[in-house]
C-alpha atoms as a PDB file:
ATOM      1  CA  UNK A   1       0.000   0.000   0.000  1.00  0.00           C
ATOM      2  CA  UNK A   2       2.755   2.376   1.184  1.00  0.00           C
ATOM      3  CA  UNK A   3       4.514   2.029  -2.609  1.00  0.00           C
ATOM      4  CA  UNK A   4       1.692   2.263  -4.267  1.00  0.00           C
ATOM      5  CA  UNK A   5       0.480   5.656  -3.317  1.00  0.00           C
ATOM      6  CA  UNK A   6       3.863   6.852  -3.176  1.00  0.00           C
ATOM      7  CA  UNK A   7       4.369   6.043  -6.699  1.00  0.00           C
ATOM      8  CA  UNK A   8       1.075   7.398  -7.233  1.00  0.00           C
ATOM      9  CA  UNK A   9       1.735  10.743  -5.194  1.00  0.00           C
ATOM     10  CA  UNK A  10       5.378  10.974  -7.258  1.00  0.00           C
ATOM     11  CA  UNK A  11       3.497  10.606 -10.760  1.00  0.00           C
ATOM     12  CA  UNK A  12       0.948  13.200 -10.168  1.00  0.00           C
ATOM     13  CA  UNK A  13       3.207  15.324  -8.268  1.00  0.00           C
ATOM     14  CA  UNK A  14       5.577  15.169 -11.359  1.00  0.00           C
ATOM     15  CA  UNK A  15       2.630  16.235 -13.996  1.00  0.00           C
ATOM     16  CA  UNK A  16       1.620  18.889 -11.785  1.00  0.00           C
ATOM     17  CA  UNK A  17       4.761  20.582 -11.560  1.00  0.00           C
ATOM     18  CA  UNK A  18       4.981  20.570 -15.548  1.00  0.00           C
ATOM     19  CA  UNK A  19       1.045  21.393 -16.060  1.00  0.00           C
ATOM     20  CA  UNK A  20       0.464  24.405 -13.183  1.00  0.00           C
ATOM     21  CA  UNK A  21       3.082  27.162 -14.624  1.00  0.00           C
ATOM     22  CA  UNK A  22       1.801  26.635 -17.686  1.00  0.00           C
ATOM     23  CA  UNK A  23      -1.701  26.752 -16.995  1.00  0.00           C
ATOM     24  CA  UNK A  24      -1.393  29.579 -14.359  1.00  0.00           C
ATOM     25  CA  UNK A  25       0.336  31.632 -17.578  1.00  0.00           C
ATOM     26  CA  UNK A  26      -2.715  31.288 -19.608  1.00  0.00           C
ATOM     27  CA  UNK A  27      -5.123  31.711 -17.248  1.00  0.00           C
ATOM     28  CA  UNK A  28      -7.607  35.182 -17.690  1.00  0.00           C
ATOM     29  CA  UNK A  29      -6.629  37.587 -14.629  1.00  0.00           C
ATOM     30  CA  UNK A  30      -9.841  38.041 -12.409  1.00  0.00           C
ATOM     31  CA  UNK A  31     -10.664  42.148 -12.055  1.00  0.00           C
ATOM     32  CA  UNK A  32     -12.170  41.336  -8.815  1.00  0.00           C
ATOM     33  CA  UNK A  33      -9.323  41.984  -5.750  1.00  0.00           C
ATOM     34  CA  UNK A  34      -8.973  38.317  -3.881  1.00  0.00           C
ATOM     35  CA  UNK A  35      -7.640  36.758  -1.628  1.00  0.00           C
ATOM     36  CA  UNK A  36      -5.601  34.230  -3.330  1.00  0.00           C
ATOM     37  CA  UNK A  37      -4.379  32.005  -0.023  1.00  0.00           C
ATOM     38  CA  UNK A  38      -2.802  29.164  -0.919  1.00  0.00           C
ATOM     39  CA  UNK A  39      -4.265  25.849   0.547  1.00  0.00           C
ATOM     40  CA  UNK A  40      -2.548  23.859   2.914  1.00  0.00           C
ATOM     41  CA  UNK A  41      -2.906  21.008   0.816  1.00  0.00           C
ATOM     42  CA  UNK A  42      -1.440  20.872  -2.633  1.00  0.00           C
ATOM     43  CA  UNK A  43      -2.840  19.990  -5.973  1.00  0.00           C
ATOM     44  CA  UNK A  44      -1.145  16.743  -6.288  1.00  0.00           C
ATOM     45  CA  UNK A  45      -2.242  15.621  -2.720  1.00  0.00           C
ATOM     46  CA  UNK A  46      -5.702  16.484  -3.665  1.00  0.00           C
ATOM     47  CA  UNK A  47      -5.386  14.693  -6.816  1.00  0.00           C
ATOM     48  CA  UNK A  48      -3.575  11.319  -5.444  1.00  0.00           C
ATOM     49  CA  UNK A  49      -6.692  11.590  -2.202  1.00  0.00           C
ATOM     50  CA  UNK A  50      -9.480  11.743  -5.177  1.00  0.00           C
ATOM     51  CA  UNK A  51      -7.329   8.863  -7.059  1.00  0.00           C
ATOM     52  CA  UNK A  52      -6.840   6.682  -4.546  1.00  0.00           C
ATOM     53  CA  UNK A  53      -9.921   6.540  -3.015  1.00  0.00           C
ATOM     54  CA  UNK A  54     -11.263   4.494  -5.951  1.00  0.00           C
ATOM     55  CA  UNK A  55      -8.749   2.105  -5.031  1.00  0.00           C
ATOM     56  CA  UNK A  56     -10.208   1.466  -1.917  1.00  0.00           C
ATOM     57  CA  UNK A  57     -12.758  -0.532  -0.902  1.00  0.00           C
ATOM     58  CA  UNK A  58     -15.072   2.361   0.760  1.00  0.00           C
ATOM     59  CA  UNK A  59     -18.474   3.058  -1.214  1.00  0.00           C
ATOM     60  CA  UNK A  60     -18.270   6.497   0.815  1.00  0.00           C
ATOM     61  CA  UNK A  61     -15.912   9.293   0.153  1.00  0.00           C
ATOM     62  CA  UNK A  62     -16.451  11.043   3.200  1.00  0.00           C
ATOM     63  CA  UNK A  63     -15.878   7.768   5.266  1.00  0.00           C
ATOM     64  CA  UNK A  64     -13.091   6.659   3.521  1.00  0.00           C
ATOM     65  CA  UNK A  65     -11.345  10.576   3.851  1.00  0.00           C
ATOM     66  CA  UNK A  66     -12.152  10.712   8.224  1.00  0.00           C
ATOM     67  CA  UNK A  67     -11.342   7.113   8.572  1.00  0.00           C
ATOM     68  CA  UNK A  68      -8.344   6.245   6.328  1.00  0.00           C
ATOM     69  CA  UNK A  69      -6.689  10.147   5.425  1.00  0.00           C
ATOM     70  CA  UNK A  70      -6.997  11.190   8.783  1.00  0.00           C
ATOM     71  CA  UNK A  71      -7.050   7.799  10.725  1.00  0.00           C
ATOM     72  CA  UNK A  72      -4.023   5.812   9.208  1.00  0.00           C
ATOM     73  CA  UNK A  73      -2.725   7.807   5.953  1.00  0.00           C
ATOM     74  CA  UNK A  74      -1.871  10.994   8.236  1.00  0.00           C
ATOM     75  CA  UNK A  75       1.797  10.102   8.411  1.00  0.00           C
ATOM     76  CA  UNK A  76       1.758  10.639   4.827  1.00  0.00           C
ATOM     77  CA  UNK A  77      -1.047  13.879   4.623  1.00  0.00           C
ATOM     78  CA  UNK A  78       0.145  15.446   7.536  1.00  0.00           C
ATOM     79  CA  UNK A  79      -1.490  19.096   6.677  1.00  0.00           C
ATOM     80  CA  UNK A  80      -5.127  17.574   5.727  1.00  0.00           C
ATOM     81  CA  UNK A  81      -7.863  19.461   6.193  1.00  0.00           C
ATOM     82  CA  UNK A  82     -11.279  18.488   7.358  1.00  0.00           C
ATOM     83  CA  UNK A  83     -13.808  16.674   5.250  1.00  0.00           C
ATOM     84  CA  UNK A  84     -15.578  19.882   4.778  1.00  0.00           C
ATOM     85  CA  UNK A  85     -12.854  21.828   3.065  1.00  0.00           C
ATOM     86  CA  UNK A  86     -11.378  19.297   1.485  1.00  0.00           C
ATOM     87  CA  UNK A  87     -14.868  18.885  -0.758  1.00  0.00           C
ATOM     88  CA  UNK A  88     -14.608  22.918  -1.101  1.00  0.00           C
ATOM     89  CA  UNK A  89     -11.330  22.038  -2.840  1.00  0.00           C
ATOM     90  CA  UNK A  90     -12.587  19.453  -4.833  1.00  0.00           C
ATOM     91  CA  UNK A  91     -13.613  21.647  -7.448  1.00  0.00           C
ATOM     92  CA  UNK A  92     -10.221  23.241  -7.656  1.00  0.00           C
ATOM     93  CA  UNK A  93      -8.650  20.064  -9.054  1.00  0.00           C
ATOM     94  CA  UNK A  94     -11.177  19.064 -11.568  1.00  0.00           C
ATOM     95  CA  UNK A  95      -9.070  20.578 -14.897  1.00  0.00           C
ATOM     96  CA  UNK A  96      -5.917  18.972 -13.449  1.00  0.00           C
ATOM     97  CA  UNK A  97      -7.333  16.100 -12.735  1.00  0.00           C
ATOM     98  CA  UNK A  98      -9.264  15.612 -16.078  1.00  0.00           C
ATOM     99  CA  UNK A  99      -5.847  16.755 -17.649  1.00  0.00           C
ATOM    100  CA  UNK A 100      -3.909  13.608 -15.585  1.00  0.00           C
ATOM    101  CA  UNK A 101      -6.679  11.173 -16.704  1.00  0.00           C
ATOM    102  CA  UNK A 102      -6.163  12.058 -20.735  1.00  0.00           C
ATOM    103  CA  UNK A 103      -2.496  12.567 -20.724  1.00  0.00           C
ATOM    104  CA  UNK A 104      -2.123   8.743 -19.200  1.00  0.00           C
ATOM    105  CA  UNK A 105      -0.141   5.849 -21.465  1.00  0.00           C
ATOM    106  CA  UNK A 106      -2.901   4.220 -23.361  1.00  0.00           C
ATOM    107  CA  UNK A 107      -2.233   0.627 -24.481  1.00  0.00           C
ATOM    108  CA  UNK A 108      -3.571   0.041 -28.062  1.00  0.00           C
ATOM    109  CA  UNK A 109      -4.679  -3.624 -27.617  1.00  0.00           C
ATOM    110  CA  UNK A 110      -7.524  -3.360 -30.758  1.00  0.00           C
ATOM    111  CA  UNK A 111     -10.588  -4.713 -28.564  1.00  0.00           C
ATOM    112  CA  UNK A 112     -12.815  -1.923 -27.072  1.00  0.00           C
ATOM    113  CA  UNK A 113     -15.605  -1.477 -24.940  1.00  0.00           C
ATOM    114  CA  UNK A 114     -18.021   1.375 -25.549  1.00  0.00           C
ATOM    115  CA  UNK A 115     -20.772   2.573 -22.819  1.00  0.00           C
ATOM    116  CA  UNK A 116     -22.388   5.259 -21.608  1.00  0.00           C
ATOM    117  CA  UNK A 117     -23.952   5.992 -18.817  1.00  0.00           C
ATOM    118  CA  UNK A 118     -26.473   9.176 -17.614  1.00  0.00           C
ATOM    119  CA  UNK A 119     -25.845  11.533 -15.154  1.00  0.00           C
ATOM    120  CA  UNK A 120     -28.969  13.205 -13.724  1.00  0.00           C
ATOM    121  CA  UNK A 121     -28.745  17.257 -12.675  1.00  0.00           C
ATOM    122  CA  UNK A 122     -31.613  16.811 -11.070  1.00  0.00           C
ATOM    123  CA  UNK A 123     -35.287  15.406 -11.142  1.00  0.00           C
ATOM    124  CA  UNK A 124     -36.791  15.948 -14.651  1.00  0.00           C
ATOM    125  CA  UNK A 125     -39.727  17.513 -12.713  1.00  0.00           C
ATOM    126  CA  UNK A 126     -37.524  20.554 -11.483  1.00  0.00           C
ATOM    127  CA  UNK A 127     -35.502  20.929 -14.989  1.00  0.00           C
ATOM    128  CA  UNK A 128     -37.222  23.980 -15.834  1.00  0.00           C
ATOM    129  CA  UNK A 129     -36.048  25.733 -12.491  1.00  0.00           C
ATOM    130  CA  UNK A 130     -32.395  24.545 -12.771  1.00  0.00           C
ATOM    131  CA  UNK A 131     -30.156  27.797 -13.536  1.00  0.00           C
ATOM    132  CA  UNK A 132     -27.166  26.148 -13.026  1.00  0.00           C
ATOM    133  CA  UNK A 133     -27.084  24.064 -16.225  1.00  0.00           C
ATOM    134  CA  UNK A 134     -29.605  25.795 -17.858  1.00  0.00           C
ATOM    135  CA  UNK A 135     -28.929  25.429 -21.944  1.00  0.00           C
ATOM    136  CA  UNK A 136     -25.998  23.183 -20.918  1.00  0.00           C
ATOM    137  CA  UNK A 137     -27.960  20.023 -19.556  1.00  0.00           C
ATOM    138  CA  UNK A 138     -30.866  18.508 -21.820  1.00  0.00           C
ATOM    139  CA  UNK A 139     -34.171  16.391 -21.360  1.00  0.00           C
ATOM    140  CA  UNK A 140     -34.102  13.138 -22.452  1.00  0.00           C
ATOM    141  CA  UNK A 141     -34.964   9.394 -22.345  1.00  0.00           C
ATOM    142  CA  UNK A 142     -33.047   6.515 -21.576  1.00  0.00           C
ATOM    143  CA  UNK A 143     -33.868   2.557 -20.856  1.00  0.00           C
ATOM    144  CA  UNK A 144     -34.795   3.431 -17.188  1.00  0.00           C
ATOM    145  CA  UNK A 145     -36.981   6.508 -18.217  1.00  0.00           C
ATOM    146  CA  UNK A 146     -36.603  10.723 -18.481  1.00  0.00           C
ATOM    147  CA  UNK A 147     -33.724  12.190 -17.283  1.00  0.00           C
ATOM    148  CA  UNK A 148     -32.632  16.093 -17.331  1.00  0.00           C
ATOM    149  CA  UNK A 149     -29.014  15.696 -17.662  1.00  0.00           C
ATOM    150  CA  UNK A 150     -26.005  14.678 -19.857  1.00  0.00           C
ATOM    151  CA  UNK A 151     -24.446  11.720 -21.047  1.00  0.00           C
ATOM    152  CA  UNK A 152     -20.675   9.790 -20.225  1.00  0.00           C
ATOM    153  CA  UNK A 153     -19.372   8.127 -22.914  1.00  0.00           C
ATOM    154  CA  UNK A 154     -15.883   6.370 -22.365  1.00  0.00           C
ATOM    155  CA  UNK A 155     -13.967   3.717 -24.337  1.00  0.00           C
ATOM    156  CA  UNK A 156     -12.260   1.416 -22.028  1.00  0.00           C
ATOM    157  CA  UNK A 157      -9.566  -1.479 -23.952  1.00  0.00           C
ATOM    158  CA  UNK A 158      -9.612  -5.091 -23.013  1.00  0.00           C
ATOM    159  CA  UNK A 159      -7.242  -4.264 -19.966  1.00  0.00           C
ATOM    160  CA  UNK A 160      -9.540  -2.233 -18.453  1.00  0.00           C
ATOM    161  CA  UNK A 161      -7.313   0.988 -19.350  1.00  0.00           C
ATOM    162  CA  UNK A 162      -9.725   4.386 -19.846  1.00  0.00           C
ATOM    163  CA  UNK A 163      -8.669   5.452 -23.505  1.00  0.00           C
ATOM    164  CA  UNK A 164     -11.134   8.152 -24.111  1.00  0.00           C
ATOM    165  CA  UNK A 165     -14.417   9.696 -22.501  1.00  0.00           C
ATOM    166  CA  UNK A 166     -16.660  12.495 -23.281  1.00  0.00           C
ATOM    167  CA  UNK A 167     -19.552  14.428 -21.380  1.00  0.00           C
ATOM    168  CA  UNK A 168     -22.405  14.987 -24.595  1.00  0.00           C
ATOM    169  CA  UNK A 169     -26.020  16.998 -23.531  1.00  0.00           C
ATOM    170  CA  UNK A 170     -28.199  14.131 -23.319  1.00  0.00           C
ATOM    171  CA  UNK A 171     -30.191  14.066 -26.784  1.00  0.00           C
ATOM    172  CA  UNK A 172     -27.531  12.446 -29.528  1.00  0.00           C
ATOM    173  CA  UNK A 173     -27.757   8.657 -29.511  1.00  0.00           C
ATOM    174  CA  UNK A 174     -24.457   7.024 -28.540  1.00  0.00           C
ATOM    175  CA  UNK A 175     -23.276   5.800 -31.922  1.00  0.00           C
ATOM    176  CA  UNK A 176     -23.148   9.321 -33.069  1.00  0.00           C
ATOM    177  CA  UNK A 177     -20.933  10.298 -30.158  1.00  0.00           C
ATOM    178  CA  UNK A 178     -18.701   7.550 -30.004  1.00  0.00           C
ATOM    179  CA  UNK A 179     -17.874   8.333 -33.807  1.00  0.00           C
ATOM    180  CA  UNK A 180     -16.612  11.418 -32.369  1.00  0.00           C
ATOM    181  CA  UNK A 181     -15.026  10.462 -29.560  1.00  0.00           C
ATOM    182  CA  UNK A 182     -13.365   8.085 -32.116  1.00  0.00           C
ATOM    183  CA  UNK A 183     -12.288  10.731 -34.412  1.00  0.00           C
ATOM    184  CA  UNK A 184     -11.183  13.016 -31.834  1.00  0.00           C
ATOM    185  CA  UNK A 185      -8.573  10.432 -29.913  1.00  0.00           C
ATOM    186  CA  UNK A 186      -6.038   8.571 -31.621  1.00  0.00           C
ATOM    187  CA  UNK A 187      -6.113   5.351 -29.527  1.00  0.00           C
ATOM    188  CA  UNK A 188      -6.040   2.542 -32.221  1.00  0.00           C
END
């Protein structure tokens, strides 16, 4: 265990230090004055948390963060913060993290999976009072009924490796995305 999310910790740590200059470069500046306090945890501990969670055998995210991060992983997070910030952070990490996911080794093996799956916004009842994906999210139907929503797609390889995934407003069918998705990531 103790290798494992070492080497994990080293690999992220190792993108972020190549990925955050040059991201913090391009970035827009904001107008509005700031405060712009660093965390007391950094991006890559964030990121190798969120990773390595999946590895574990907890269902629960906030479970698995007071019980294992705090409980017997603080040797190794010594400056974590409590569940409550540490999900205000989350957000934080999502480009990074996205960005670590795509820039992964990809085995072309030839054999690929393709599924989707939704994800809901909320209940289709309250889809015309969402602002928060309003013209982003769509109405739709799937086997299990209406959703208001998108759609995953990913394209996993016969090793279980993720090759390529892509959020789509939930109205095209899946064949026309995962031409797309095809097109759009040289994996083969």
């Amino acid at each position: 265990m103790d290798l494992t999310l070492i080497s994990l910790f080293c690999v992220i740590d190792d993108f972020c230090q190549e990925l955050l200059p040059q991201w913090n470069a391009i970035l827009l500046e904001d107008t509005n004055k700031k405060r712009n306090k660093p965390s007391q945890m950094s991006t890559s501990e964030i990121m190798t948390i969120m990773i390595y969670f999946h590895k574990s055998n907890y269902r629960n995210f906030k479970m698995y963060y007071l019980h294992v991060i705090k409980g017997s992983m603080v040797k190794y997070f010594p400056n974590s913060v409590s569940y409550n910030r540490f999900v205000e952070l989350m957000p934080s990490i999502l480009l990074p993290l996205c960005f670590f996911i795509a820039a992964q080794g990809k085995t072309a093996t030839g054999i690929y999976f393709v599924d989707s799956t939704i994800l809901r916004v909320c209940h289709e009842k309250r889809a015309s009072q969402n602002r928060v994906f309003k013209g982003l999210a769509k109405k739709s139907k799937s086997t299990m009924g209406w959703y208001y929503g998108f759609k995953l797609h990913i394209i996993v390889n016969d090793m279980g490796e993720l090759m390529a995934f892509k959020m789509s407003k939930a109205r095209p069918p899946s064949s026309e995305v995962q031409h797309s998705v095809e097109s759009s990531y040289s994996y083969r």
